[in-house]
N, C-alpha and C. Protein backbone atom coordinates (compact mmCIF):
# COMPACT_ATOMS: atom_id res chain seq x y z
N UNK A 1 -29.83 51.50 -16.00
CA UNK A 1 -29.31 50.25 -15.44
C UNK A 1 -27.82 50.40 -15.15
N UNK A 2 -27.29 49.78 -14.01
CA UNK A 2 -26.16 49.99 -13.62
C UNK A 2 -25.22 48.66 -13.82
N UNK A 3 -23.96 49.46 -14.29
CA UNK A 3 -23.12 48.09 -15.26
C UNK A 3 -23.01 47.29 -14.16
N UNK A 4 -22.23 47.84 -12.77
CA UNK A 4 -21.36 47.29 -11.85
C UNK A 4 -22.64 45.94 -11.39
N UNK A 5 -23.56 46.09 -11.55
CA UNK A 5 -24.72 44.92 -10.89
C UNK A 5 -24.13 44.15 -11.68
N UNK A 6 -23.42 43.60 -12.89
CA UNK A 6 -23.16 42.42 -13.63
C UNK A 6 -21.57 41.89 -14.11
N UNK A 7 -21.14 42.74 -12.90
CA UNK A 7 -19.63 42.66 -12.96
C UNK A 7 -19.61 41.36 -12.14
N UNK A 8 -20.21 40.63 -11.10
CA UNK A 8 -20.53 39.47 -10.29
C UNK A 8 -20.29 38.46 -11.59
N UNK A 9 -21.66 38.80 -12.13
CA UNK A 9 -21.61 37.53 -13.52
C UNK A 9 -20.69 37.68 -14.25
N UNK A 10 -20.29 38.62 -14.96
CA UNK A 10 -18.90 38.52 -15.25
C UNK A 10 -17.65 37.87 -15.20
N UNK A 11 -17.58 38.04 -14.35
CA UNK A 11 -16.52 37.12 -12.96
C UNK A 11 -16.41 35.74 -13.25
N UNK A 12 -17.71 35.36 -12.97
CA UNK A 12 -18.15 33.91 -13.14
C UNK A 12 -18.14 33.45 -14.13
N UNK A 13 -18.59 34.05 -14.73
CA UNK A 13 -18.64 33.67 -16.78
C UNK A 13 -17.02 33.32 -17.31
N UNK A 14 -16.19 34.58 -16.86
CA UNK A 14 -14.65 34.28 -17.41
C UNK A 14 -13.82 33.53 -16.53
N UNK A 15 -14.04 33.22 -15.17
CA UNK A 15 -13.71 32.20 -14.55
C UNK A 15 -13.69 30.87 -15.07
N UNK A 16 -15.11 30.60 -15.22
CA UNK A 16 -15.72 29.55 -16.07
C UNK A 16 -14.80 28.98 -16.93
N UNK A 17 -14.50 30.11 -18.26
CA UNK A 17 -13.67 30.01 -19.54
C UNK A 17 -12.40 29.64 -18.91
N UNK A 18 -11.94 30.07 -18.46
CA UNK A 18 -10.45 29.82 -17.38
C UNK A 18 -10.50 28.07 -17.46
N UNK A 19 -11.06 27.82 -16.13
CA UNK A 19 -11.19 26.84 -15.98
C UNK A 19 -11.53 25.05 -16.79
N UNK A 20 -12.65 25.39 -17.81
CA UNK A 20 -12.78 24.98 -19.14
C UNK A 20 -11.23 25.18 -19.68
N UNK A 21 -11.02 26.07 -20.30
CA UNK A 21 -9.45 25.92 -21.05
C UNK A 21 -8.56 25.22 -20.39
N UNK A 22 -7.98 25.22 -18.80
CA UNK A 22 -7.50 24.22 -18.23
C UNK A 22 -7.62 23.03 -18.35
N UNK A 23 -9.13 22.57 -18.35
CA UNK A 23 -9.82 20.96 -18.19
C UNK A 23 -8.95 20.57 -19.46
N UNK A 24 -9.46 21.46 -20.78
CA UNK A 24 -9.02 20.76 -21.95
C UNK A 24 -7.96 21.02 -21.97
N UNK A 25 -6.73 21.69 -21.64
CA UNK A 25 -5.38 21.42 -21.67
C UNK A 25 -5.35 20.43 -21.38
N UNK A 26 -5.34 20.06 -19.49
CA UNK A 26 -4.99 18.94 -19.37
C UNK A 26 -5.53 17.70 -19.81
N UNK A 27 -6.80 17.28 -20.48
CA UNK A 27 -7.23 16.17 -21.51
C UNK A 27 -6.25 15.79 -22.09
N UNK A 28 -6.72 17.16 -23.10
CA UNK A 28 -5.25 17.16 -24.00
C UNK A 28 -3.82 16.56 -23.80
N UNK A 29 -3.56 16.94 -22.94
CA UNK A 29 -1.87 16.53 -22.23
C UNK A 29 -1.81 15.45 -22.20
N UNK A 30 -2.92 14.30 -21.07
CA UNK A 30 -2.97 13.27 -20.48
C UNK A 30 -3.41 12.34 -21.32
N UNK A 31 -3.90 12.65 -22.45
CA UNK A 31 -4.22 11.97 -23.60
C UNK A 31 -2.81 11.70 -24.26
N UNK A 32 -2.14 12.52 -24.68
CA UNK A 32 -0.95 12.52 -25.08
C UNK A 32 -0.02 11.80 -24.39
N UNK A 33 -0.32 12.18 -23.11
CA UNK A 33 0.83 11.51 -22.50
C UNK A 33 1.07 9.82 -22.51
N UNK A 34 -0.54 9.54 -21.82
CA UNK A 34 -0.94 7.89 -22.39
C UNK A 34 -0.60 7.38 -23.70
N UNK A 35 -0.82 8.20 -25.01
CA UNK A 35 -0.28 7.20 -26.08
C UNK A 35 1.46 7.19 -25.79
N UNK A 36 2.00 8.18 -25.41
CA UNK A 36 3.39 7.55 -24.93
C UNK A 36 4.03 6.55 -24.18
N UNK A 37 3.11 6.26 -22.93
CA UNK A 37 3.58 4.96 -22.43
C UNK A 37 3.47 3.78 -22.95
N UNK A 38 4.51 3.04 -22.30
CA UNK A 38 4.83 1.57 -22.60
C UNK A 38 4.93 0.69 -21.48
N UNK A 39 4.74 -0.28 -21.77
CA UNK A 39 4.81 -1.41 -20.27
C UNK A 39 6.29 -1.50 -20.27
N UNK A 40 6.39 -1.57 -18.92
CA UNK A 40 8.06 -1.45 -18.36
C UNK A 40 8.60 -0.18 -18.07
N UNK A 41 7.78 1.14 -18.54
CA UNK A 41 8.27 2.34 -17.99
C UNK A 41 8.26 2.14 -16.95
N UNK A 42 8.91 3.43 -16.23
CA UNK A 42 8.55 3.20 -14.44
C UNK A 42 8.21 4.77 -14.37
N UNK A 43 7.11 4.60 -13.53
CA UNK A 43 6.64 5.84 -12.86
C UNK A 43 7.39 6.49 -11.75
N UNK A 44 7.65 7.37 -11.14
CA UNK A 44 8.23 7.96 -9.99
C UNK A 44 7.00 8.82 -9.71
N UNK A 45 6.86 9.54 -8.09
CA UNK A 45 6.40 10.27 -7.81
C UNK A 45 7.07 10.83 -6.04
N UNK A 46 6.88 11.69 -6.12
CA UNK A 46 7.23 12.69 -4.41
C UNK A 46 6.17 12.79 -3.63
N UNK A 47 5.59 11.90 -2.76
CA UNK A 47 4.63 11.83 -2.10
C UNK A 47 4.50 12.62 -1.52
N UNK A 48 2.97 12.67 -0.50
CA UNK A 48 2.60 13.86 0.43
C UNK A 48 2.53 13.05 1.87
N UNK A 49 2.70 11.86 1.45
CA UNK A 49 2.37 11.18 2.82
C UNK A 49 3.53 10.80 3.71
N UNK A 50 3.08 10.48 4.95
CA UNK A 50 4.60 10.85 6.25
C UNK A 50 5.71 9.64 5.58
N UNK A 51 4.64 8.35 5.29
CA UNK A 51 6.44 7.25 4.90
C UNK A 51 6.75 8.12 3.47
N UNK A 52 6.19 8.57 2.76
CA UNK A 52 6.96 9.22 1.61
C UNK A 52 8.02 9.95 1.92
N UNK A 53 7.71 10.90 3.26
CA UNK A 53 8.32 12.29 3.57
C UNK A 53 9.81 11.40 4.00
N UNK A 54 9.40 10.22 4.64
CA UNK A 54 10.01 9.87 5.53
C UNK A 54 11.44 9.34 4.56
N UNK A 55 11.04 8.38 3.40
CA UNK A 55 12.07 8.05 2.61
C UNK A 55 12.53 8.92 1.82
N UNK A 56 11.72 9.76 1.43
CA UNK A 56 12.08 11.41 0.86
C UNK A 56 13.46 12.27 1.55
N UNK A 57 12.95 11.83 2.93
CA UNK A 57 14.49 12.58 3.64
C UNK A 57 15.58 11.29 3.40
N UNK A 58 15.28 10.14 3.97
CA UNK A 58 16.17 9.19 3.91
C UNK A 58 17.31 9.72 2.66
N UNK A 59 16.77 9.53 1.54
CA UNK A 59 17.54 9.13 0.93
C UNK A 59 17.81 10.57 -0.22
N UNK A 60 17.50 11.82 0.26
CA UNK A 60 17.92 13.35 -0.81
C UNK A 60 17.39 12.90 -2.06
N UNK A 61 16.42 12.12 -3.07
CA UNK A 61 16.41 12.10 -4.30
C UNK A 61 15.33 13.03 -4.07
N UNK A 62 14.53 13.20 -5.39
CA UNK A 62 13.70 14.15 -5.83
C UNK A 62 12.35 13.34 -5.48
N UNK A 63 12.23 11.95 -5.43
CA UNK A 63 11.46 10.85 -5.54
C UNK A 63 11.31 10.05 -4.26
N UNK A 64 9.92 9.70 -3.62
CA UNK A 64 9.85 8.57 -2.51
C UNK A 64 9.25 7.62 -3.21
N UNK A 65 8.79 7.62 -4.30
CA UNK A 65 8.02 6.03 -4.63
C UNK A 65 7.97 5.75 -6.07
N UNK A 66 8.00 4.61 -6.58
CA UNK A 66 8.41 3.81 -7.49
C UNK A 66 7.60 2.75 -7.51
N UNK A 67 6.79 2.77 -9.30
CA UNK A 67 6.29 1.77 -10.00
C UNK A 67 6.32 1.44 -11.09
N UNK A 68 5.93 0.45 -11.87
CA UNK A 68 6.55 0.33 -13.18
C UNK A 68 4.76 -0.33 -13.68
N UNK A 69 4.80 0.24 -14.90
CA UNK A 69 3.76 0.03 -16.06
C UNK A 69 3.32 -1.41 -16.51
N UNK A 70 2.48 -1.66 -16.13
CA UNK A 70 2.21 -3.42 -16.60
C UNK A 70 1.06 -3.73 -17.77
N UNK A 71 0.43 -2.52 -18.13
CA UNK A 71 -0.48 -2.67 -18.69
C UNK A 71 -1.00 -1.22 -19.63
N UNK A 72 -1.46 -1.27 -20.48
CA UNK A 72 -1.69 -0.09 -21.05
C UNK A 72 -3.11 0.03 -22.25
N UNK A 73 -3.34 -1.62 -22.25
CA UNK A 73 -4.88 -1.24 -23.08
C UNK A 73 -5.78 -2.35 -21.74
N UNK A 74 -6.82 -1.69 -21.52
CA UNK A 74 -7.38 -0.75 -22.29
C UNK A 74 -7.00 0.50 -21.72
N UNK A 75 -6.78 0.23 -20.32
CA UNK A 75 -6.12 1.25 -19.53
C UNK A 75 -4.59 1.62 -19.05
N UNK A 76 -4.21 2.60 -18.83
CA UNK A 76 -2.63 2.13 -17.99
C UNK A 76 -2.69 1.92 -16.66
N UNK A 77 -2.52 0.62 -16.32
CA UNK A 77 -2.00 -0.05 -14.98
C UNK A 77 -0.62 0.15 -14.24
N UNK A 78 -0.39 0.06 -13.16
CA UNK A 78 0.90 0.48 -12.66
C UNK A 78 0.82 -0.36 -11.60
N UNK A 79 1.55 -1.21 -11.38
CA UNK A 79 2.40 -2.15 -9.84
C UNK A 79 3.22 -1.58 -9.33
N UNK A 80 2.95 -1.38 -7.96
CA UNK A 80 3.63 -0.56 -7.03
C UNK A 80 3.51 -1.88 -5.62
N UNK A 81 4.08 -1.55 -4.72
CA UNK A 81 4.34 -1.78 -3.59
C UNK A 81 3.74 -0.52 -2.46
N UNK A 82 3.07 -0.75 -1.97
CA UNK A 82 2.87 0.97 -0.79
C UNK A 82 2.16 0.15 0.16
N UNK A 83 2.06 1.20 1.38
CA UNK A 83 1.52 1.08 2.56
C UNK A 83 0.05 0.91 2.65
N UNK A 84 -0.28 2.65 2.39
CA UNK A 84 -1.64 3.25 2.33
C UNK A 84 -1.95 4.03 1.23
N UNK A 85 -1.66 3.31 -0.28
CA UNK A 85 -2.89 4.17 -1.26
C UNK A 85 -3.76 3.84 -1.05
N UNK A 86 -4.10 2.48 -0.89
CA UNK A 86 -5.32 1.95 -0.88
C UNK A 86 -5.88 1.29 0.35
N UNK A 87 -6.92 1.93 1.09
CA UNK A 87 -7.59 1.92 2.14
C UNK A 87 -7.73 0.14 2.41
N UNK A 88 -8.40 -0.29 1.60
CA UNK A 88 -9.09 -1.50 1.12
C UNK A 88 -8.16 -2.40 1.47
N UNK A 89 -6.53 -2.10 0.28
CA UNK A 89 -5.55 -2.96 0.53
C UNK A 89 -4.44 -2.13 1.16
N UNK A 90 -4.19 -2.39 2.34
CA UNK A 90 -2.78 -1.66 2.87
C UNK A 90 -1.74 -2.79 2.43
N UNK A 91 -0.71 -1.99 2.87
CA UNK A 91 0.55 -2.94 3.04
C UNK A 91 0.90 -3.80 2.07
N UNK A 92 0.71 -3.73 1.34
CA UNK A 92 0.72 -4.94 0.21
C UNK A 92 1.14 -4.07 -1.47
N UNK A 93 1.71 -4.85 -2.40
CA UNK A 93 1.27 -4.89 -3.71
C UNK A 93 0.37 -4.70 -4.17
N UNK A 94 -0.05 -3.46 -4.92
CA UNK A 94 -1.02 -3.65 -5.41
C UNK A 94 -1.18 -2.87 -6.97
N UNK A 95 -2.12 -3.31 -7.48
CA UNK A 95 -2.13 -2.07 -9.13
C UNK A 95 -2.95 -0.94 -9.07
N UNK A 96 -2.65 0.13 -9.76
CA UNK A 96 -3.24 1.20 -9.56
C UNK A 96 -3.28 1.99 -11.12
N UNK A 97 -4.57 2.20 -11.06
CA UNK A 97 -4.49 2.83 -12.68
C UNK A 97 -3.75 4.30 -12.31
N UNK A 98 -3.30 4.62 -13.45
CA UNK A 98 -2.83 6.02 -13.98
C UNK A 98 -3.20 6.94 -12.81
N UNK A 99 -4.54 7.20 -13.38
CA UNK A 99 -4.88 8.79 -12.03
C UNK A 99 -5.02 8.43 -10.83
N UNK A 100 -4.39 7.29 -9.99
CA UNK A 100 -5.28 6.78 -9.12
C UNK A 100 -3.22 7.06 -8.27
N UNK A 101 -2.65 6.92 -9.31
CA UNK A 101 -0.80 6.57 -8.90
C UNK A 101 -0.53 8.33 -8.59
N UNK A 102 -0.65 9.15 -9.44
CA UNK A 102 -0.57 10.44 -9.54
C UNK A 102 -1.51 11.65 -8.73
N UNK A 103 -2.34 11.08 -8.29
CA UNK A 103 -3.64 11.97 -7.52
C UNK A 103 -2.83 12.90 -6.93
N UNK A 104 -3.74 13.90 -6.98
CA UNK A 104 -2.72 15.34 -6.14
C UNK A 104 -2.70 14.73 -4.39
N UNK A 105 -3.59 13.76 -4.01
CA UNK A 105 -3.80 13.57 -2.48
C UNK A 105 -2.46 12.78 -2.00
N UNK A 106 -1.68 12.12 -3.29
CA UNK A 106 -0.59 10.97 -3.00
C UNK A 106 0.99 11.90 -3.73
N UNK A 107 0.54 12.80 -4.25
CA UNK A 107 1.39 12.74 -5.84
C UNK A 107 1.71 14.48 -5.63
N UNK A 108 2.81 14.73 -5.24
CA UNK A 108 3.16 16.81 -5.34
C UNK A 108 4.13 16.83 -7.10
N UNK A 109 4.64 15.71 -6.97
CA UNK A 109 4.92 15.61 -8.43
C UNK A 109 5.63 13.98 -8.85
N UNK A 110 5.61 14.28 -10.02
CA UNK A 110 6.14 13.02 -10.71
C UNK A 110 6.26 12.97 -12.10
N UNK A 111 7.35 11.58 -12.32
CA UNK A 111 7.66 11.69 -13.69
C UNK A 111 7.77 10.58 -14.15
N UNK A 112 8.10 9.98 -15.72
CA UNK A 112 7.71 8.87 -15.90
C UNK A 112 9.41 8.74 -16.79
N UNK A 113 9.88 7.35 -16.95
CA UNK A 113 11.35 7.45 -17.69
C UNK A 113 10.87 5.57 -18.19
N UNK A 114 11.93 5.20 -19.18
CA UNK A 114 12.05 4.45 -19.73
C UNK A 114 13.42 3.56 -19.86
N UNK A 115 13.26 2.21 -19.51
CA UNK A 115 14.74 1.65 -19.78
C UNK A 115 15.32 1.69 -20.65
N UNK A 116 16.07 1.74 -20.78
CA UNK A 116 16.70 1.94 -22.99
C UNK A 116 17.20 -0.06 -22.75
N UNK A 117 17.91 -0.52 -21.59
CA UNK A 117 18.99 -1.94 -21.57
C UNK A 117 17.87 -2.64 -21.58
N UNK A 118 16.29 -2.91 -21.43
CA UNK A 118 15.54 -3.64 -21.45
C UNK A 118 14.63 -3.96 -22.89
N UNK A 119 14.68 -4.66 -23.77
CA UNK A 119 13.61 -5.41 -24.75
C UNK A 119 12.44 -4.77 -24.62
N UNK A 120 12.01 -4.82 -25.29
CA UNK A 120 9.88 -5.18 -24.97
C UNK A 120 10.01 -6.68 -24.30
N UNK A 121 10.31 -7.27 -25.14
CA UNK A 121 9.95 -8.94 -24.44
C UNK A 121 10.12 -8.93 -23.01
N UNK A 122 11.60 -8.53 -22.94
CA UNK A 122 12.34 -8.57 -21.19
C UNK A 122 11.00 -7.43 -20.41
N UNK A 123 10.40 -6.83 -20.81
CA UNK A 123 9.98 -5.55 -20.47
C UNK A 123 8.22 -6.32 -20.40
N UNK A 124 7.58 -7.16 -20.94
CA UNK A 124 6.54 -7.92 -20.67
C UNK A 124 6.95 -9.06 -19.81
N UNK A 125 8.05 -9.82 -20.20
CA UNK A 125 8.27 -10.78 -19.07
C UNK A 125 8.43 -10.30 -17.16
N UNK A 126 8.88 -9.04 -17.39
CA UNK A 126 9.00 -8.34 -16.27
C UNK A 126 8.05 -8.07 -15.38
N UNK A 127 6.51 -7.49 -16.79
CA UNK A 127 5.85 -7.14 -16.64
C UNK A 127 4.85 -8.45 -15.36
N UNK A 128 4.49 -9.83 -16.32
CA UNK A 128 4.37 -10.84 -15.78
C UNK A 128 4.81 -11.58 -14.75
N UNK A 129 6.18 -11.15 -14.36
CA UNK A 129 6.27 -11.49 -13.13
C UNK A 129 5.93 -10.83 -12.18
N UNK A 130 5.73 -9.34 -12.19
CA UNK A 130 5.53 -8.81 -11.52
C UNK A 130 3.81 -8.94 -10.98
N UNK A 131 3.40 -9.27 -11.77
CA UNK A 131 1.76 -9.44 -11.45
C UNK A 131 1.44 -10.83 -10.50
N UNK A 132 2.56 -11.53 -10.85
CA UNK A 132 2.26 -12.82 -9.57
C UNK A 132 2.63 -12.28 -8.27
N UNK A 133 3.06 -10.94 -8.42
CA UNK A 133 3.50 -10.74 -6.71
C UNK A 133 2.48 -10.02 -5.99
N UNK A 134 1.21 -9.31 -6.74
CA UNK A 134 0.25 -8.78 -6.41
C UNK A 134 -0.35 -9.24 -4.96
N UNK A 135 -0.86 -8.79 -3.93
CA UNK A 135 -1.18 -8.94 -3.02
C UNK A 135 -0.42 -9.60 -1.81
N UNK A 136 1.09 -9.76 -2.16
CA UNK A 136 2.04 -10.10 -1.83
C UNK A 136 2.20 -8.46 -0.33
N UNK A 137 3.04 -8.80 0.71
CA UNK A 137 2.84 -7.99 2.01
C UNK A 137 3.96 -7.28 1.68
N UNK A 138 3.41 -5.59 2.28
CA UNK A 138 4.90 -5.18 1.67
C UNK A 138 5.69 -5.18 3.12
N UNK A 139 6.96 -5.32 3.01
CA UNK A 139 8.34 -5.58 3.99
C UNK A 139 9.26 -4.37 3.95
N UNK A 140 9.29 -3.06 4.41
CA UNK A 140 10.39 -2.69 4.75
C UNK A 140 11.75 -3.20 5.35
N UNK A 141 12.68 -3.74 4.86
CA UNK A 141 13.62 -4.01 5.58
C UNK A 141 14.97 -4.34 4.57
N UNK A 142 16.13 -4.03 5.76
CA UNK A 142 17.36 -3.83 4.87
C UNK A 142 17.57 -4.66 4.00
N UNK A 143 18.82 -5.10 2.98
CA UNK A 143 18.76 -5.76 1.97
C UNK A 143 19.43 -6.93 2.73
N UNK A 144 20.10 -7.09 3.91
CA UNK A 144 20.25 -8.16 4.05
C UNK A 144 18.98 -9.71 4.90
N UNK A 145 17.78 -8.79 5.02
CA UNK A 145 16.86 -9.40 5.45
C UNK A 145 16.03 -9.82 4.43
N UNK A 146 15.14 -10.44 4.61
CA UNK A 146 13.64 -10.66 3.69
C UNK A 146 12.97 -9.46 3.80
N UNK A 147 12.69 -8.41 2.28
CA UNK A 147 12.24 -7.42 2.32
C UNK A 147 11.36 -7.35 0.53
N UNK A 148 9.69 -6.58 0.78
CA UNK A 148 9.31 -5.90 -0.52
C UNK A 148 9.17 -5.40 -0.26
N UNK A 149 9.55 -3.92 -0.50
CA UNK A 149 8.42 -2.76 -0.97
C UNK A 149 8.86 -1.90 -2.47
N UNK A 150 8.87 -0.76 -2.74
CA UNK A 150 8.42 -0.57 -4.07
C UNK A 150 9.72 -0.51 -4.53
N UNK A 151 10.86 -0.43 -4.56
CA UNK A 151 12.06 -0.59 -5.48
C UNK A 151 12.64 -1.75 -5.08
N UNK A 152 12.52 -3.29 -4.36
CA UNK A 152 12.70 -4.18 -4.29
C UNK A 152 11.70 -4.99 -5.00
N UNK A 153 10.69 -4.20 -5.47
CA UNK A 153 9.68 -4.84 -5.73
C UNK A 153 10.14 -5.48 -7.46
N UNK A 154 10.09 -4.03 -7.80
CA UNK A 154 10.99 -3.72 -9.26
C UNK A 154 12.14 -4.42 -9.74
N UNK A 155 13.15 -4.14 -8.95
CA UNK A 155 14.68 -4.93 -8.82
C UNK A 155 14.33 -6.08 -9.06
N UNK A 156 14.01 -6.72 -8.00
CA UNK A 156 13.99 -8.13 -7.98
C UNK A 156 13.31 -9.03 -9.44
N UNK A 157 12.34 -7.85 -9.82
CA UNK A 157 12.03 -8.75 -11.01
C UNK A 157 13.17 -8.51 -12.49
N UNK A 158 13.79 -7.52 -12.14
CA UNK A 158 14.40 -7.17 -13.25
C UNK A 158 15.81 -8.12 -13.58
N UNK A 159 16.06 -8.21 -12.08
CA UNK A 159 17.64 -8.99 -12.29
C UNK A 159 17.18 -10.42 -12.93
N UNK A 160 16.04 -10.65 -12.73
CA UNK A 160 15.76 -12.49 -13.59
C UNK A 160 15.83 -12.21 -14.51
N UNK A 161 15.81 -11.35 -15.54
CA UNK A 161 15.75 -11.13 -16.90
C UNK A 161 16.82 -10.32 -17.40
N UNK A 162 17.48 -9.58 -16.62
CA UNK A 162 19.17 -8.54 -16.61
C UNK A 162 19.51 -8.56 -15.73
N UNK A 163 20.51 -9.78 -15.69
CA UNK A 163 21.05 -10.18 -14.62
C UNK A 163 22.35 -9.26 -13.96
N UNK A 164 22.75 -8.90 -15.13
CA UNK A 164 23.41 -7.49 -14.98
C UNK A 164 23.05 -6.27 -14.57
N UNK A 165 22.22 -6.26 -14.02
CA UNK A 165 21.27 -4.93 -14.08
C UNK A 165 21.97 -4.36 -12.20
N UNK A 166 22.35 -2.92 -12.12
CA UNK A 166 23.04 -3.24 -11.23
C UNK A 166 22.41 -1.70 -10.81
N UNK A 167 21.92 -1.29 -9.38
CA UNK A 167 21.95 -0.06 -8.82
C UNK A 167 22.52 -0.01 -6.97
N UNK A 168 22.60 1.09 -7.00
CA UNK A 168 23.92 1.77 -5.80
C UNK A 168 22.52 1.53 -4.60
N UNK A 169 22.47 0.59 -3.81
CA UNK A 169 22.09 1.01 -2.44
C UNK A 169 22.40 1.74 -1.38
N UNK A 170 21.81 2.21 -1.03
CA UNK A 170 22.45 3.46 0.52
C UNK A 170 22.20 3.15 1.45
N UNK A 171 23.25 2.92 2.27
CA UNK A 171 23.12 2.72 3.86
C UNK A 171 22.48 3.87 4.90
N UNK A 172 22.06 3.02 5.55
CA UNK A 172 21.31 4.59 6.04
C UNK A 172 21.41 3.82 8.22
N UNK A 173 21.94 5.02 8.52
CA UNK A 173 21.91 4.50 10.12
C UNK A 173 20.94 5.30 11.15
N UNK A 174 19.49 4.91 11.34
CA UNK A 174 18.73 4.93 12.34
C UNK A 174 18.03 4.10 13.44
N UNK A 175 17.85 4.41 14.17
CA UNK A 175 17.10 3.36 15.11
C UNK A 175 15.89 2.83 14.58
N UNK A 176 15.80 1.63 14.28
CA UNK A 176 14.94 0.78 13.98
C UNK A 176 14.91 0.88 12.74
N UNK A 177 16.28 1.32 11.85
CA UNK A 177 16.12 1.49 10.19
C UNK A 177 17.13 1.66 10.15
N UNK A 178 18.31 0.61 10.04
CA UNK A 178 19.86 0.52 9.87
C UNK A 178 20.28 -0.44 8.85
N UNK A 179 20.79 0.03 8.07
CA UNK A 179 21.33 -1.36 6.96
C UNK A 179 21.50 -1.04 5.58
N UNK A 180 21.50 -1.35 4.83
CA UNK A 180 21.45 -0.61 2.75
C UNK A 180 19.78 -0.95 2.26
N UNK A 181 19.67 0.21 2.11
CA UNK A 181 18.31 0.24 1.38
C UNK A 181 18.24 0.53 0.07
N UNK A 182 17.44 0.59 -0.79
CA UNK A 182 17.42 0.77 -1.98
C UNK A 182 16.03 2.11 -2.59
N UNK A 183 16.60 3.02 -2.90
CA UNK A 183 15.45 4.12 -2.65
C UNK A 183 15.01 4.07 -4.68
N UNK A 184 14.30 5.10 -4.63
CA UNK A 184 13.67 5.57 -6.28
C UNK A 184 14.60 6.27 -6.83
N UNK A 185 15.66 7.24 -5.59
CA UNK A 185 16.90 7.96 -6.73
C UNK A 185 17.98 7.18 -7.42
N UNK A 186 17.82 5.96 -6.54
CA UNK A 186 19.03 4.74 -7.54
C UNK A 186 18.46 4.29 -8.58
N UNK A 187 17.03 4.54 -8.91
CA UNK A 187 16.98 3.87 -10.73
C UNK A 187 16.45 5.58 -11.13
N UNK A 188 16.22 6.67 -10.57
CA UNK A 188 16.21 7.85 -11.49
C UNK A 188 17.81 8.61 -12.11
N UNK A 189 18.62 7.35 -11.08
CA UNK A 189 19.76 8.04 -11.82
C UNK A 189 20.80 7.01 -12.60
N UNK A 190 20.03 5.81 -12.60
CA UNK A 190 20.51 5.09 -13.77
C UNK A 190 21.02 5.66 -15.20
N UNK A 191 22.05 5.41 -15.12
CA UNK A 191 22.60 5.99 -16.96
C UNK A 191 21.66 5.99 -18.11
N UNK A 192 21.14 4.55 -18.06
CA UNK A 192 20.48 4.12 -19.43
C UNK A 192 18.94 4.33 -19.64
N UNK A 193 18.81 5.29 -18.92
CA UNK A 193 17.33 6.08 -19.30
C UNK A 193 16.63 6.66 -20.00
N UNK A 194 15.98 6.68 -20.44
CA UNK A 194 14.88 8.18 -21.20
C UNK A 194 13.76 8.72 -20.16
N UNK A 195 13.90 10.10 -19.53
CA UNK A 195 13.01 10.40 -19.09
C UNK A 195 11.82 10.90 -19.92
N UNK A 196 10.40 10.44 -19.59
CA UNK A 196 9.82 10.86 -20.88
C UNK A 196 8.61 11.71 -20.74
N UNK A 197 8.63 12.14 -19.31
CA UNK A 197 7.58 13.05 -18.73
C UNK A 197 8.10 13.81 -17.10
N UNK A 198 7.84 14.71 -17.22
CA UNK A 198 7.99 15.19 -15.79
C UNK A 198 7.10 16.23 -15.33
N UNK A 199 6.40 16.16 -14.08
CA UNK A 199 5.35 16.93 -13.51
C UNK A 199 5.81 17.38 -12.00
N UNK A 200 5.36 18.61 -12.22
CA UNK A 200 5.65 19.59 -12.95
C UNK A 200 6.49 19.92 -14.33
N UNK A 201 6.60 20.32 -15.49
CA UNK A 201 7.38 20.15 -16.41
C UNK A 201 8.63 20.83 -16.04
N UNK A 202 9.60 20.61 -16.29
CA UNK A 202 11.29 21.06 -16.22
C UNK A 202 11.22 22.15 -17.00
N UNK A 203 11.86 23.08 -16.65
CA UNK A 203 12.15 24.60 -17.46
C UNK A 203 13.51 24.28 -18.29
């Protein structure tokens, strides 16, 4: 009998193991990672999609989109503002569990950070307002107009409760997109942070 006929199965067999050891890493990880969150974190992620790319250039951060944690039993929930995650609901507010915010189809990476200047309380009250805005239309537009989308979305609920709460808008001058906007690198580079995950992990 000749070995090389079962070098095929082989292959497959330790592939297999490969792959298995991955699955349960990442369980593992994402398990872990969930008992770490808290409502009021905010998620970041670097989209794959063209308005991601698009505010991605706008504004040089590492980050095009921004949501914050509203919920965490039984599942973790996340309120965001976007266009097109969701087929069903465009344009609008909407919640999105955990793997649904991160999917490799939306998500090349992302990370998750924590307010240190916010309470729990301030950090559920936040949470609550933010859920009345659900299905609410999202609005690109400068800060001196009527505008939501996902870091106005955030802001706006935060200053009712830290009124002090203060981040750097950037002006940005294009045709049909002129005025101060407010991107995801003005709260990833807020002082008073804890970053408490990053994906890809940081060396």
């Amino acid at each position: 009998m000749k070995v090389y006929r079962f070098i095929p199965i082989i292959f497959v067999l330790l592939l297999n193991l490969v792959w298995a050891d991955e699955r349960e890493q990442f369980t593992h990880q994402h398990d872990n990672l969930s008992y770490n969150i808290k409502v009021g974190d905010w998620i970041f992620r670097k989209g794959v999609q063209v308005d991601s790319l698009i505010a991605h250039q706008f504004s040089g951060g590492k980050f095009s989109h921004i949501g914050m944690v509203v919920s965490i039993n039984p599942d973790i929930k996340i309120i965001h503002a976007t266009t097109s995650d969701d087929e069903n609901y465009p344009n609008q507010v909407i919640i999105s569990s955990f793997d649904e915010f991160i999917t490799p189809e939306l998500a090349e990476k992302y990370a998750i950070a924590r307010p240190n200047f916010l309470s729990e309380i301030q950090n559920q009250q936040i949470a609550n307002e933010l859920l009345t805005k659900q299905g609410q239309a999202f609005v690109l537009a400068s800060r001196e107009e009527p505008h939501l989308y996902c870091t106005t979305l955030l802001y706006d609920a935060i200053i009712k409760y830290q009124p002090d709460f203060s981040l750097q808008w950037q002006h940005t001058q294009f045709p049909f997109f002129s005025g101060d906007y407010l991107f995801p690198s003005a709260f990833a580079n807020h002082p008073d942070i804890t970053w408490i995950y990053h994906y890809p992990t940081l060396n």
